[in-house]
N, C-alpha and C. Protein backbone atom coordinates (compact mmCIF):
# COMPACT_ATOMS: atom_id res chain seq x y z
N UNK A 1 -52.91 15.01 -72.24
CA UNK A 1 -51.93 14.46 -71.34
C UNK A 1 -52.49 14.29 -69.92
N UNK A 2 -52.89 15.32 -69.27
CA UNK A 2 -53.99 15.32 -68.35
C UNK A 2 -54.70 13.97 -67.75
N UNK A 3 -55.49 13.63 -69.30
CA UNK A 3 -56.79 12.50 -68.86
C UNK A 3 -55.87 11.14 -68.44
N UNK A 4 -54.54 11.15 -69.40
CA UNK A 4 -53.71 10.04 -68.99
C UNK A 4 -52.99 9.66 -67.97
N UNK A 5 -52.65 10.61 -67.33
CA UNK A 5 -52.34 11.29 -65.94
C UNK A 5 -52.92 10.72 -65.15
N UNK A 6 -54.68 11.30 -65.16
CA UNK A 6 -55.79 10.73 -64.08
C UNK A 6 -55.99 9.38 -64.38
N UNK A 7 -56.00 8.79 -65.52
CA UNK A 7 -56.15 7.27 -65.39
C UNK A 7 -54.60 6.66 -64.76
N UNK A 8 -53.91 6.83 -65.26
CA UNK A 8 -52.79 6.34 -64.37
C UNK A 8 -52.87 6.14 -63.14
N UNK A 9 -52.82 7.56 -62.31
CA UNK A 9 -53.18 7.53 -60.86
C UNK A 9 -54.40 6.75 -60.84
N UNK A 10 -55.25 6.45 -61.08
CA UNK A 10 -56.69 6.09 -60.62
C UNK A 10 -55.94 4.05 -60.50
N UNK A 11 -55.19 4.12 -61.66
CA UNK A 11 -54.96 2.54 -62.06
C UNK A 11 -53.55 2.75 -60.64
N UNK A 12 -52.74 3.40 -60.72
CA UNK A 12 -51.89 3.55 -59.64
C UNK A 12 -52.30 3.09 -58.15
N UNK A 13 -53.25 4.07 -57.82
CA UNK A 13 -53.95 3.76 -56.51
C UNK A 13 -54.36 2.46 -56.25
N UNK A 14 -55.38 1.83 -57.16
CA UNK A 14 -55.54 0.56 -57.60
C UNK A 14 -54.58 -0.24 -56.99
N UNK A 15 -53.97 -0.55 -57.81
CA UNK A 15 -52.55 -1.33 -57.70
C UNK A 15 -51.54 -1.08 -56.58
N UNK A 16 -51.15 -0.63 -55.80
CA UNK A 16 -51.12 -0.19 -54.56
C UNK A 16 -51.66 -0.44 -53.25
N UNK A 17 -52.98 -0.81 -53.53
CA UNK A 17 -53.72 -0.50 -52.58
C UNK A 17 -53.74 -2.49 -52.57
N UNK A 18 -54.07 -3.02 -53.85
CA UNK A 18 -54.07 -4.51 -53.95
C UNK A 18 -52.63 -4.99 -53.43
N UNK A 19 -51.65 -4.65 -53.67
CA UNK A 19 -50.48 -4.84 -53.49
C UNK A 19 -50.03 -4.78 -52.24
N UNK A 20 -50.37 -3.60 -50.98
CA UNK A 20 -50.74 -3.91 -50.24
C UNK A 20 -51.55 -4.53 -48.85
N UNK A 21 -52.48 -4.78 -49.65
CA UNK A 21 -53.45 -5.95 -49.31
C UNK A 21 -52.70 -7.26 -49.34
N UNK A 22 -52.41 -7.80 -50.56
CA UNK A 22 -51.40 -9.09 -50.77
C UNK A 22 -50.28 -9.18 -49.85
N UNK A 23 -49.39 -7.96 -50.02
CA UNK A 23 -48.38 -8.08 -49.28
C UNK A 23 -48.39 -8.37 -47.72
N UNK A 24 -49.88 -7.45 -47.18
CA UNK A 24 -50.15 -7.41 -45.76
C UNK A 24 -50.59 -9.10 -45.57
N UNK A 25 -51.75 -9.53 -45.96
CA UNK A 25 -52.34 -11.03 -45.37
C UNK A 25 -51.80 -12.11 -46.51
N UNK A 26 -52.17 -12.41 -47.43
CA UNK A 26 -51.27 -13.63 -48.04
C UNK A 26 -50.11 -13.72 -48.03
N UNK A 27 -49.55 -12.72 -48.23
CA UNK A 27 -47.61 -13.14 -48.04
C UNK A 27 -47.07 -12.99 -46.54
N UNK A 28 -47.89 -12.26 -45.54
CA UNK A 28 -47.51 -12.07 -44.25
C UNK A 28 -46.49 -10.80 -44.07
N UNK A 29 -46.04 -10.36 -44.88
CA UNK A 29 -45.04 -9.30 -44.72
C UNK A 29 -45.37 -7.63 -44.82
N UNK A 30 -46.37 -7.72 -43.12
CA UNK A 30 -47.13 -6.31 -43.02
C UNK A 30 -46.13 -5.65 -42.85
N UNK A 31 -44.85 -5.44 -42.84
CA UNK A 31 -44.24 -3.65 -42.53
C UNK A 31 -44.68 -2.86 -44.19
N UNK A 32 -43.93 -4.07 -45.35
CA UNK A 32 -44.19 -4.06 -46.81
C UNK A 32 -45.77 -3.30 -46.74
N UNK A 33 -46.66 -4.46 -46.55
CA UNK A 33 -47.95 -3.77 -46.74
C UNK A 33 -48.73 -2.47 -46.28
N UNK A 34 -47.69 -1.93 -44.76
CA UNK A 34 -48.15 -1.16 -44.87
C UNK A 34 -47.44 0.57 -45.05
N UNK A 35 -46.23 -0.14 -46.04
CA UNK A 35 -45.43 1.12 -46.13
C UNK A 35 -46.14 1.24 -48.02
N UNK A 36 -46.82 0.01 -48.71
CA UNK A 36 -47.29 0.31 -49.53
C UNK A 36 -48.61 0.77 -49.59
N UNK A 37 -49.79 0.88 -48.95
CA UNK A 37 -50.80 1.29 -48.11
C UNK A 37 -50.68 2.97 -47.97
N UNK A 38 -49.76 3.15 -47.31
CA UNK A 38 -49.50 4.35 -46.95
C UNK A 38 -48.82 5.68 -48.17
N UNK A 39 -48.21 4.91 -49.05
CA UNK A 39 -47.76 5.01 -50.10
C UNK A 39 -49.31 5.90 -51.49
N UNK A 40 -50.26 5.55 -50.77
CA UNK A 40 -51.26 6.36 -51.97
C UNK A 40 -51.44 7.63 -51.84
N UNK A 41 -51.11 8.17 -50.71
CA UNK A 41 -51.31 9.67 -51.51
C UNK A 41 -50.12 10.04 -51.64
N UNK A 42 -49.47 9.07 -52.43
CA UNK A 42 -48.55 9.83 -53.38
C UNK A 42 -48.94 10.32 -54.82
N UNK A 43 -49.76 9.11 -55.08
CA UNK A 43 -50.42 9.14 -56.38
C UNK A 43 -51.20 10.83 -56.35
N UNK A 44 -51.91 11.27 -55.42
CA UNK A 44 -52.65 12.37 -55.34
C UNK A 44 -51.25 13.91 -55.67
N UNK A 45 -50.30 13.56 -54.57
CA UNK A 45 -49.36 14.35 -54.84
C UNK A 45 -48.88 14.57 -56.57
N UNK A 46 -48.72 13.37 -56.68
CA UNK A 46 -48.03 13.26 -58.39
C UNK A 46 -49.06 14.25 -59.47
N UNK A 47 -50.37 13.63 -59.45
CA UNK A 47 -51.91 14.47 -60.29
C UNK A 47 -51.91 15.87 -60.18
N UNK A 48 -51.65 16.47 -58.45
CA UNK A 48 -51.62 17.66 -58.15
C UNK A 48 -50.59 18.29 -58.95
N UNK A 49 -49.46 18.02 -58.51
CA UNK A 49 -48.13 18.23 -59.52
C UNK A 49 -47.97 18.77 -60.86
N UNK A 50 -48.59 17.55 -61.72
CA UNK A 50 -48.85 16.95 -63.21
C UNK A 50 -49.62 18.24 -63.76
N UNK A 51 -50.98 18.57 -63.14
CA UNK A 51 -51.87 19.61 -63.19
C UNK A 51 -51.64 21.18 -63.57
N UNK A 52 -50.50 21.00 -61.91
CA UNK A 52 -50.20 22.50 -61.40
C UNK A 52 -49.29 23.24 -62.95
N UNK A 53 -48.18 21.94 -63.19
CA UNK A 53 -47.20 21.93 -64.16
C UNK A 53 -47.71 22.65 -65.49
N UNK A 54 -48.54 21.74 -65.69
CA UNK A 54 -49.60 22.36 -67.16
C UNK A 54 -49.89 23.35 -67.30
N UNK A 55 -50.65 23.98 -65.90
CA UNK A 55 -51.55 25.10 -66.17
C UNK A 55 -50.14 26.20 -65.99
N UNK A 56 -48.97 25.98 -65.17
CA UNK A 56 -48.09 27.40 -65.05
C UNK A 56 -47.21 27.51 -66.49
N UNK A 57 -47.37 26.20 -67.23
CA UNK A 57 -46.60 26.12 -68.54
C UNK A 57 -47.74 26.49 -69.65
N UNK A 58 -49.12 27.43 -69.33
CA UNK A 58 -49.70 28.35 -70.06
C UNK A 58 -50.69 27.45 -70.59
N UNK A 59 -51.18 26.34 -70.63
CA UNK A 59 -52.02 25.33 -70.73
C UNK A 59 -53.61 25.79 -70.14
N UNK A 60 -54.26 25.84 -70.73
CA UNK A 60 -55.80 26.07 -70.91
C UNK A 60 -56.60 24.83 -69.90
N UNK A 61 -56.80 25.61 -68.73
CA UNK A 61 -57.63 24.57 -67.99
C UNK A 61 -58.80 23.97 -68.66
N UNK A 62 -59.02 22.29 -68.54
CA UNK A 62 -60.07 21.81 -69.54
C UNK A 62 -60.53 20.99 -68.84
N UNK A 63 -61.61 20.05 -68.75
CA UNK A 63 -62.20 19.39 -68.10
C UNK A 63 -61.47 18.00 -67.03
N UNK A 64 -60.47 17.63 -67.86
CA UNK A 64 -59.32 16.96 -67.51
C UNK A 64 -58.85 17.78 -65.96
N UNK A 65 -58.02 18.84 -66.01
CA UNK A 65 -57.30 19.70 -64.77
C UNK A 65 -59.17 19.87 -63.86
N UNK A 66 -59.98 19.76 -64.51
CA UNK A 66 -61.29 20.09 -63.38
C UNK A 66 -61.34 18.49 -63.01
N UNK A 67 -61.05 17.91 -63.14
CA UNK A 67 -61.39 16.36 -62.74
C UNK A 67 -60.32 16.35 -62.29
N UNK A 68 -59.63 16.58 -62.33
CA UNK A 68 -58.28 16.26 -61.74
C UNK A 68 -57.98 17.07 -59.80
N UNK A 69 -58.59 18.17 -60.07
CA UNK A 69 -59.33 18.36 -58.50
C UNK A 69 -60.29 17.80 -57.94
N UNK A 70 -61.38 16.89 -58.63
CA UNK A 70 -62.32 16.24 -58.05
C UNK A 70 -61.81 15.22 -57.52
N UNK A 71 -61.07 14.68 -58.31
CA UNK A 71 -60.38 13.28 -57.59
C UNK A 71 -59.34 13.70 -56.85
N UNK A 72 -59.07 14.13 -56.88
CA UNK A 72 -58.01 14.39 -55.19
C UNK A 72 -58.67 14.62 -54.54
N UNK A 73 -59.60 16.03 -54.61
CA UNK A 73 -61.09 16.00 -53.45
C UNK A 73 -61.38 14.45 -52.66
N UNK A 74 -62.08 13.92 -53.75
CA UNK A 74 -62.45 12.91 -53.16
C UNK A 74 -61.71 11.64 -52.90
N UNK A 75 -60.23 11.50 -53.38
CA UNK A 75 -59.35 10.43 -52.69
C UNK A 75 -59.28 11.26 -51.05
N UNK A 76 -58.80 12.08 -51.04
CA UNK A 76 -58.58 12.61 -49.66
C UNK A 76 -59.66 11.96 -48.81
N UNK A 77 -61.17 12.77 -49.16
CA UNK A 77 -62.09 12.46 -48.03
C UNK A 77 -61.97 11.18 -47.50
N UNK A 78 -62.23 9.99 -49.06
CA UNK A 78 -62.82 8.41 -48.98
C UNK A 78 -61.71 7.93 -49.02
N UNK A 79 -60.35 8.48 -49.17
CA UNK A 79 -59.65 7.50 -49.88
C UNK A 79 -58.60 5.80 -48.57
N UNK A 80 -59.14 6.68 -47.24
CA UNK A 80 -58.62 6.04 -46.25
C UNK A 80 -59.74 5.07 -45.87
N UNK A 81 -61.47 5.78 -46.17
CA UNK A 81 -61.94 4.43 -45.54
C UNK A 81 -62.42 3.26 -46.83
N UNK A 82 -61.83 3.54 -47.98
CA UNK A 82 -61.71 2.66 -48.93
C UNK A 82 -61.07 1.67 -49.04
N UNK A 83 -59.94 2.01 -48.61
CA UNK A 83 -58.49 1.47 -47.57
C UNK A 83 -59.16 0.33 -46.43
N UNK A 84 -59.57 0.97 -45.48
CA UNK A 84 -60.25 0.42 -44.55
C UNK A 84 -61.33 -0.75 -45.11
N UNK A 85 -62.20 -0.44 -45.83
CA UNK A 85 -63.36 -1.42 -46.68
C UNK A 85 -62.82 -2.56 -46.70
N UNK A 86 -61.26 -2.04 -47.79
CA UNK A 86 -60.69 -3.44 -48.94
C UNK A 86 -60.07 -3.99 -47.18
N UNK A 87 -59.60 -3.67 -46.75
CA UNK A 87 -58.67 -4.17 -45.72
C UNK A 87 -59.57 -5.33 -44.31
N UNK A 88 -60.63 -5.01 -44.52
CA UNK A 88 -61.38 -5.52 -43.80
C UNK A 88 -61.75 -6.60 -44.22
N UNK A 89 -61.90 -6.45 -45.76
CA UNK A 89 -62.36 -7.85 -46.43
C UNK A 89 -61.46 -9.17 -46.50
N UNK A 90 -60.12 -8.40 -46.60
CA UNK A 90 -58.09 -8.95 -47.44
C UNK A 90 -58.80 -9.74 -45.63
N UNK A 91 -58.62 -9.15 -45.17
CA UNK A 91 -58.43 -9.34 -43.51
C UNK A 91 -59.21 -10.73 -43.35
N UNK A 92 -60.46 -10.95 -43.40
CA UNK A 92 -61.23 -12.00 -43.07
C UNK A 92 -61.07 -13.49 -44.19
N UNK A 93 -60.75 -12.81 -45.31
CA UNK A 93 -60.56 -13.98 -46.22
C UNK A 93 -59.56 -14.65 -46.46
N UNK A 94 -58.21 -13.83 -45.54
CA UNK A 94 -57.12 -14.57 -45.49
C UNK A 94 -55.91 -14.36 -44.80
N UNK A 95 -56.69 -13.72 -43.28
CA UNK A 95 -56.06 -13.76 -42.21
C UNK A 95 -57.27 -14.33 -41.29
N UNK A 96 -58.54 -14.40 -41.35
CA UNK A 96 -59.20 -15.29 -40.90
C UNK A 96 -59.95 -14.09 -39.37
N UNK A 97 -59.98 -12.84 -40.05
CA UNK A 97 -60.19 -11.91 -39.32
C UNK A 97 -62.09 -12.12 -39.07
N UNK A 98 -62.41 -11.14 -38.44
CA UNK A 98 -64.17 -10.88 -38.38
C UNK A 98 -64.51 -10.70 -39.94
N UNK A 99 -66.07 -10.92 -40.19
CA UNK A 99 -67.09 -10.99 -41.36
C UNK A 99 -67.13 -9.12 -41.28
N UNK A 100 -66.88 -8.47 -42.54
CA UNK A 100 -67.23 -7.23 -42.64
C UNK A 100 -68.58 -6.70 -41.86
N UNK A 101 -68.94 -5.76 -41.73
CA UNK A 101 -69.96 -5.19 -40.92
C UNK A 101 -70.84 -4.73 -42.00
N UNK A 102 -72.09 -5.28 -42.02
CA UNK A 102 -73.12 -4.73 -42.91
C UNK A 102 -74.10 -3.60 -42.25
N UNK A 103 -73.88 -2.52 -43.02
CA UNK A 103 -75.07 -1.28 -42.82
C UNK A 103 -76.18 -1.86 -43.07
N UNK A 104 -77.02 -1.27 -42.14
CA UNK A 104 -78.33 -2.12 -42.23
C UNK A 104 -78.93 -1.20 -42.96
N UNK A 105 -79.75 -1.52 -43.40
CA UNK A 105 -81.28 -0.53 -44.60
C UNK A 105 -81.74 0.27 -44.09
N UNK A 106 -82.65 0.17 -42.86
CA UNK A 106 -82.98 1.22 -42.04
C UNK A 106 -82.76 1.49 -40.82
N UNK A 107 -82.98 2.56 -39.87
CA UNK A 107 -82.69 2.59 -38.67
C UNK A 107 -81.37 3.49 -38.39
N UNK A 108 -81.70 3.67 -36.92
CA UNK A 108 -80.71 4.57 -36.70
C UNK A 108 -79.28 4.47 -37.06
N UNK A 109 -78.76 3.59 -36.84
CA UNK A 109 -77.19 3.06 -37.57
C UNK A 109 -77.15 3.42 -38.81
N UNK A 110 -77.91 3.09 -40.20
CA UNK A 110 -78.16 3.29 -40.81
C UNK A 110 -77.87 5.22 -41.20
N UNK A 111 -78.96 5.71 -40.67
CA UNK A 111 -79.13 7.41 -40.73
C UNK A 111 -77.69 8.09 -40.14
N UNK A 112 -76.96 7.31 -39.08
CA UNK A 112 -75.42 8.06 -38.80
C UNK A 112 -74.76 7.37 -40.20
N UNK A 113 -74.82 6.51 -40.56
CA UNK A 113 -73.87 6.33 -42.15
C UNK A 113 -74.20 7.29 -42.68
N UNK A 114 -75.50 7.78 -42.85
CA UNK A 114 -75.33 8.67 -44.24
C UNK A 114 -74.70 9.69 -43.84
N UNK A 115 -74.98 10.42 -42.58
CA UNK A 115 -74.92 11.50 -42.37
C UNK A 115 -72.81 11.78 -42.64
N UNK A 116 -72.48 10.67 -41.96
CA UNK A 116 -71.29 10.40 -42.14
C UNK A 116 -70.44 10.30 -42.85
N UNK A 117 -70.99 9.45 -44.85
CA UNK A 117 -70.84 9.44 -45.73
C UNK A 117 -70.62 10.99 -46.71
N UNK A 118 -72.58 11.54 -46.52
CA UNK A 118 -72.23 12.72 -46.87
C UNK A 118 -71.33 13.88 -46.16
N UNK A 119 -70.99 13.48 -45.41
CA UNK A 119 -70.04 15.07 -44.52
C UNK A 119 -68.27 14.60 -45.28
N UNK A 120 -68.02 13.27 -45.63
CA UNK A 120 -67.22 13.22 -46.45
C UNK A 120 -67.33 13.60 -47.85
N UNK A 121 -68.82 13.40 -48.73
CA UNK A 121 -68.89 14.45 -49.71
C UNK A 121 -68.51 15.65 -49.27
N UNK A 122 -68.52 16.61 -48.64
CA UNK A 122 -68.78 17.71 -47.98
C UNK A 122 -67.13 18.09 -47.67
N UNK A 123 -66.19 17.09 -47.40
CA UNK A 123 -64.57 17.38 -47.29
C UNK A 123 -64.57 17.67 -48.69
N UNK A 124 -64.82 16.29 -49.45
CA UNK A 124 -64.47 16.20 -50.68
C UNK A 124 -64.39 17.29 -51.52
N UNK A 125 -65.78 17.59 -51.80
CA UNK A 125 -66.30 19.15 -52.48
C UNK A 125 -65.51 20.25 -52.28
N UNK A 126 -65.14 20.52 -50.25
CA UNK A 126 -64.24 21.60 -49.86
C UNK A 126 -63.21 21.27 -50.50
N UNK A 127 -62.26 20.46 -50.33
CA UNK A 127 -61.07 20.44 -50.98
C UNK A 127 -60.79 20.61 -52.92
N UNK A 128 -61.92 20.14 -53.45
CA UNK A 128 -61.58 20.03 -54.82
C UNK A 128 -62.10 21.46 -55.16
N UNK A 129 -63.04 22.32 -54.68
CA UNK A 129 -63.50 23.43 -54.28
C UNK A 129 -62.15 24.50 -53.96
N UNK A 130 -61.58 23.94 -52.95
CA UNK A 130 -60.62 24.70 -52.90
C UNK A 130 -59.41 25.07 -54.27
N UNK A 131 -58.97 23.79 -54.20
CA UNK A 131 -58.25 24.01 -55.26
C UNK A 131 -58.59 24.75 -56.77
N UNK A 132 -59.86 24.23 -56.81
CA UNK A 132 -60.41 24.48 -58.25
C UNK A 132 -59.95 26.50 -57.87
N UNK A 133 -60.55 26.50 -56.83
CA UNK A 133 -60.45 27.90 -56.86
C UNK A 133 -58.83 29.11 -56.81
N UNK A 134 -58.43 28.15 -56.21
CA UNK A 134 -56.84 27.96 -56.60
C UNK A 134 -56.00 28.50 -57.36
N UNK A 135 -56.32 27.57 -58.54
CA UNK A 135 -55.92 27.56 -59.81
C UNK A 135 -56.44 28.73 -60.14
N UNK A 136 -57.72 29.10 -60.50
CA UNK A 136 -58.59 30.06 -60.93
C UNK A 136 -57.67 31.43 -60.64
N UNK A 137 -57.92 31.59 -59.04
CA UNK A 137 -56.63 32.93 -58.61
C UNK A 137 -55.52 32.78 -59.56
N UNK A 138 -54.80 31.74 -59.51
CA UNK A 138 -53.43 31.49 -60.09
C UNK A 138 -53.03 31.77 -61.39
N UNK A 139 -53.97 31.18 -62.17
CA UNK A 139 -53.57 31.30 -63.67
C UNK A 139 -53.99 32.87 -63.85
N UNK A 140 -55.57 33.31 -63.21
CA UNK A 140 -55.39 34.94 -63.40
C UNK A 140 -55.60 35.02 -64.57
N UNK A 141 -57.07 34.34 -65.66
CA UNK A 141 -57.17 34.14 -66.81
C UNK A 141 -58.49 33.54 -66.98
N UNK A 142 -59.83 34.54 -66.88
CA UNK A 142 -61.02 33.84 -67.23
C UNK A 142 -61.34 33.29 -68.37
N UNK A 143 -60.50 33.33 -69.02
CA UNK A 143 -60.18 32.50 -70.83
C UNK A 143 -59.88 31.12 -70.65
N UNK A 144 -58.93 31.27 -69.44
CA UNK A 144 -58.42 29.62 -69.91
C UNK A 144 -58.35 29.20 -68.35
N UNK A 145 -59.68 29.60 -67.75
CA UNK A 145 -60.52 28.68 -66.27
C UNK A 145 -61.48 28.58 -65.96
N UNK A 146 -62.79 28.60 -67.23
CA UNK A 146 -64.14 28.50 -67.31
C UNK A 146 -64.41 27.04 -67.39
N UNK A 147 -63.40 25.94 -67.32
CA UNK A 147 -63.62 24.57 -66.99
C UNK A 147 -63.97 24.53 -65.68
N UNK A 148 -62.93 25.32 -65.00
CA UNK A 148 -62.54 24.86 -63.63
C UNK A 148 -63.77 25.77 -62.57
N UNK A 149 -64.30 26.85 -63.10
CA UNK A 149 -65.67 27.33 -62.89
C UNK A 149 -66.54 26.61 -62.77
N UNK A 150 -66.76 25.83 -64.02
CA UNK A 150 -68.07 25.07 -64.03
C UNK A 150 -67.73 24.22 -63.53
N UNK A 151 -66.67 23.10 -63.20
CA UNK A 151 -66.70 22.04 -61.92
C UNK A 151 -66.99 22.16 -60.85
N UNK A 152 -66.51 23.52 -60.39
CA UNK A 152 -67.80 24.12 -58.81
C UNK A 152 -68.62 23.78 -58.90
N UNK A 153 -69.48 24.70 -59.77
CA UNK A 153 -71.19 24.25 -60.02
C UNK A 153 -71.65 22.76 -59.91
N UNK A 154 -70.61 22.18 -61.00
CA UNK A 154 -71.30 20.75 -60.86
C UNK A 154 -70.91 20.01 -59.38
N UNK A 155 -70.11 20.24 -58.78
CA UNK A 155 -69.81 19.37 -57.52
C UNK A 155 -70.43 19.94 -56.49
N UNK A 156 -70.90 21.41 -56.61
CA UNK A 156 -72.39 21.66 -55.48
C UNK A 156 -73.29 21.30 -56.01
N UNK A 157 -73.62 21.06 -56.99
CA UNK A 157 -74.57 20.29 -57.35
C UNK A 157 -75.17 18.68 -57.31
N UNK A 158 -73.99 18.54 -56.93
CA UNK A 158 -74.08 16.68 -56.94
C UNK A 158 -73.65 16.57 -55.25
N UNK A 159 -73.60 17.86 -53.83
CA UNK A 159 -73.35 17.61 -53.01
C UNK A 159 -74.97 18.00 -52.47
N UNK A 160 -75.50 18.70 -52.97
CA UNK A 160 -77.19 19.35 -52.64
C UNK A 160 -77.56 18.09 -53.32
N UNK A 161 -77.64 17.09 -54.11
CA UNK A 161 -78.37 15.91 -54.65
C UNK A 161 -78.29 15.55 -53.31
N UNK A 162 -76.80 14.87 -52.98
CA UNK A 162 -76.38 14.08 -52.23
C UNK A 162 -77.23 13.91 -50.81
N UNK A 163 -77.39 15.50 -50.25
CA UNK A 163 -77.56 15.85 -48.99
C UNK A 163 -79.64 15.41 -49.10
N UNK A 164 -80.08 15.85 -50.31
CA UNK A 164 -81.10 15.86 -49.97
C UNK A 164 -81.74 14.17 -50.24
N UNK A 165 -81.18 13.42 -51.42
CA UNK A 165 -80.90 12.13 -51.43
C UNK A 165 -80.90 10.96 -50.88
N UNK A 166 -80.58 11.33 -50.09
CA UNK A 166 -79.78 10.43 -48.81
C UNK A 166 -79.73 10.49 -47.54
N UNK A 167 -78.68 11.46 -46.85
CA UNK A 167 -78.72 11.74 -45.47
C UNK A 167 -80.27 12.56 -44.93
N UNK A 168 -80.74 13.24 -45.99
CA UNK A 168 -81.84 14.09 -45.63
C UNK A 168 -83.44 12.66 -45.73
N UNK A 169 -82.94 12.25 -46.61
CA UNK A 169 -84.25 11.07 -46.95
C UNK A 169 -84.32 10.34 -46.15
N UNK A 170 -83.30 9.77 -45.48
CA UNK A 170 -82.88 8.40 -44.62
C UNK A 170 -83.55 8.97 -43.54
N UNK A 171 -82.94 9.96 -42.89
CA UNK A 171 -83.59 10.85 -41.62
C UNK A 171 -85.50 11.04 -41.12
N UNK A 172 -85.46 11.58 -42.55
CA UNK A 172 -86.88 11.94 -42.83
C UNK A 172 -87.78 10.66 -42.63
N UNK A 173 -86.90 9.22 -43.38
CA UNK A 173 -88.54 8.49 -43.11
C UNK A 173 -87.65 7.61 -41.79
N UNK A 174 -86.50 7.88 -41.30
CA UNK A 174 -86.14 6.98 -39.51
C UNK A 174 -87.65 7.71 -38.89
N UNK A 175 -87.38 8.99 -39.06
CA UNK A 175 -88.41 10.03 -38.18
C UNK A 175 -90.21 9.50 -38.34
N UNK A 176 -90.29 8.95 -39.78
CA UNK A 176 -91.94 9.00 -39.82
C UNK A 176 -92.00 7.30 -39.76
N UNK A 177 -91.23 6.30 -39.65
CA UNK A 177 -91.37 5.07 -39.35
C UNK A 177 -91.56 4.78 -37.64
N UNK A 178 -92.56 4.13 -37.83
CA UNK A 178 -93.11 3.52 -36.23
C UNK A 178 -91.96 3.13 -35.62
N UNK A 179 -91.95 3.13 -34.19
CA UNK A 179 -90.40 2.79 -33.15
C UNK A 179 -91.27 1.27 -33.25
N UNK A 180 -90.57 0.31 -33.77
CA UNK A 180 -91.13 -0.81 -33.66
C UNK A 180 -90.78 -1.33 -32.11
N UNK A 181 -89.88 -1.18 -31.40
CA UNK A 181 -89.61 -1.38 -30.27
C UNK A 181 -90.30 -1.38 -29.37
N UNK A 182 -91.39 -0.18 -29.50
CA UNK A 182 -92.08 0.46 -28.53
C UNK A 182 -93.37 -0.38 -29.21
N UNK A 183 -93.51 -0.46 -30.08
CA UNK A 183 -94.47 -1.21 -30.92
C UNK A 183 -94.73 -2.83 -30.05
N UNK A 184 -93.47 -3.23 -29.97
CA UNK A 184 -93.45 -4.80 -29.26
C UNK A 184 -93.64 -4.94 -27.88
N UNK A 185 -93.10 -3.88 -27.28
CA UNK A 185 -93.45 -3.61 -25.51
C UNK A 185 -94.79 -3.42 -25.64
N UNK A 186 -95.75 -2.75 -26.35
CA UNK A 186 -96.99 -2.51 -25.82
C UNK A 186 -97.64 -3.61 -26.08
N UNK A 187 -97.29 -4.15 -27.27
CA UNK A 187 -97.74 -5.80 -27.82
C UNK A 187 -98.08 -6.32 -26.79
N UNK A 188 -96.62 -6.47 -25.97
CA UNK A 188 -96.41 -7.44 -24.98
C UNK A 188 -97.29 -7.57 -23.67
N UNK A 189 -97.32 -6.00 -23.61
CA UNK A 189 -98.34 -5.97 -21.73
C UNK A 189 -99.53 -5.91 -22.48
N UNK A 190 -100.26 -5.88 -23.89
CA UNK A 190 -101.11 -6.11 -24.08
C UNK A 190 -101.66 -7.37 -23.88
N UNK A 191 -100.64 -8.35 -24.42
CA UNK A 191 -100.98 -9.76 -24.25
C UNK A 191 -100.79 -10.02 -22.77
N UNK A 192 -100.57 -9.58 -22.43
CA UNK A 192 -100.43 -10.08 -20.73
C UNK A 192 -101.50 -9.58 -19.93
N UNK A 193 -102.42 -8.87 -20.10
CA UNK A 193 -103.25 -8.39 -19.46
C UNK A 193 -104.55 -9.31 -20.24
């Protein structure tokens, strides 16, 4: 019941989130769009709920109720600038707004995204972290919350990928790549002399 739950919400959010998009720039009727916008973490509320329900009605935490904290984890962190992404796009293609902003590949702009990105892994993890642990206190039953155990593990595990991956990699070669800048100024009084 669980997994059907999380696809729902996942298809919920979805639909919601398009719906307010539509409603906001093609139909013109932003209060609509953005009382439906605002309207997604309900979906998170409902999962939390759905979850909590199961496990106090004696239900065996299973991989389902451990995913089911990951994704709230991580709607929380991302789930506003996902919002923001789609809204930026709805925005230019048919309200005639600015061209989305592209992260560039390398460079300093670049190295504050990640760092930025991952510190929202880093909500994410805390929160689904939290809860996972939560439950664990709650049910008061290492029989039936060795799912919700091992989803810790795996979501520090995929936040130490993350960190070393990415924000740590990006950093590492901004740091060992030539300042081309400084590269072109010396160019320059070279050629001038």
């Amino acid at each position: 019941m669980i997994v059907g739950v999380i696809v729902a919400c996942e298809i919920a959010f979805w639909v919601l989130l398009v719906a307010g998009l539509v409603a906001r720039y093609p139909l013109k009727l932003r209060r609509t769009g953005a009382v439906l916008l605002a309207s997604t973490p309900l979906v998170d509320v409902v999962l939390l709920a759905v979850s909590a329900a199961d496990l106090h009605a004696g239900g065996t935490a299973g991989q389902a109720h451990a995913l089911a904290a990951a994704y709230l984890g991580f709607s929380v962190a991302f789930g506003h600038s996902m919002i923001r992404w789609a809204d930026v796009r709805f925005a230019h293609r048919f309200a005639g707004g600015p061209p989305p902003h592209k992260v560039p590949k390398k460079g300093p702009e670049r190295v504050r995204y990640e760092w930025r990105e991952w510190f929202k892994a880093l909500l994410a993890w805390a929160i689904a972290c939290g809860l996972l642990q939560t439950a664990i206190w709650w049910v008061d039953d290492p029989a039936r919350t060795g799912a919700l155990r091992g989803m810790e593990g795996s979501l520090s595990l995929v936040l130490v990928v993350w960190f070393v991956g990415w924000p740590v990699w990006v950093s590492v070669a901004q740091l060992l790549t030539p300042n081309t800048i400084g590269r072109k100024q010396s160019t320059s009084k070279m050629k001038r002399r």
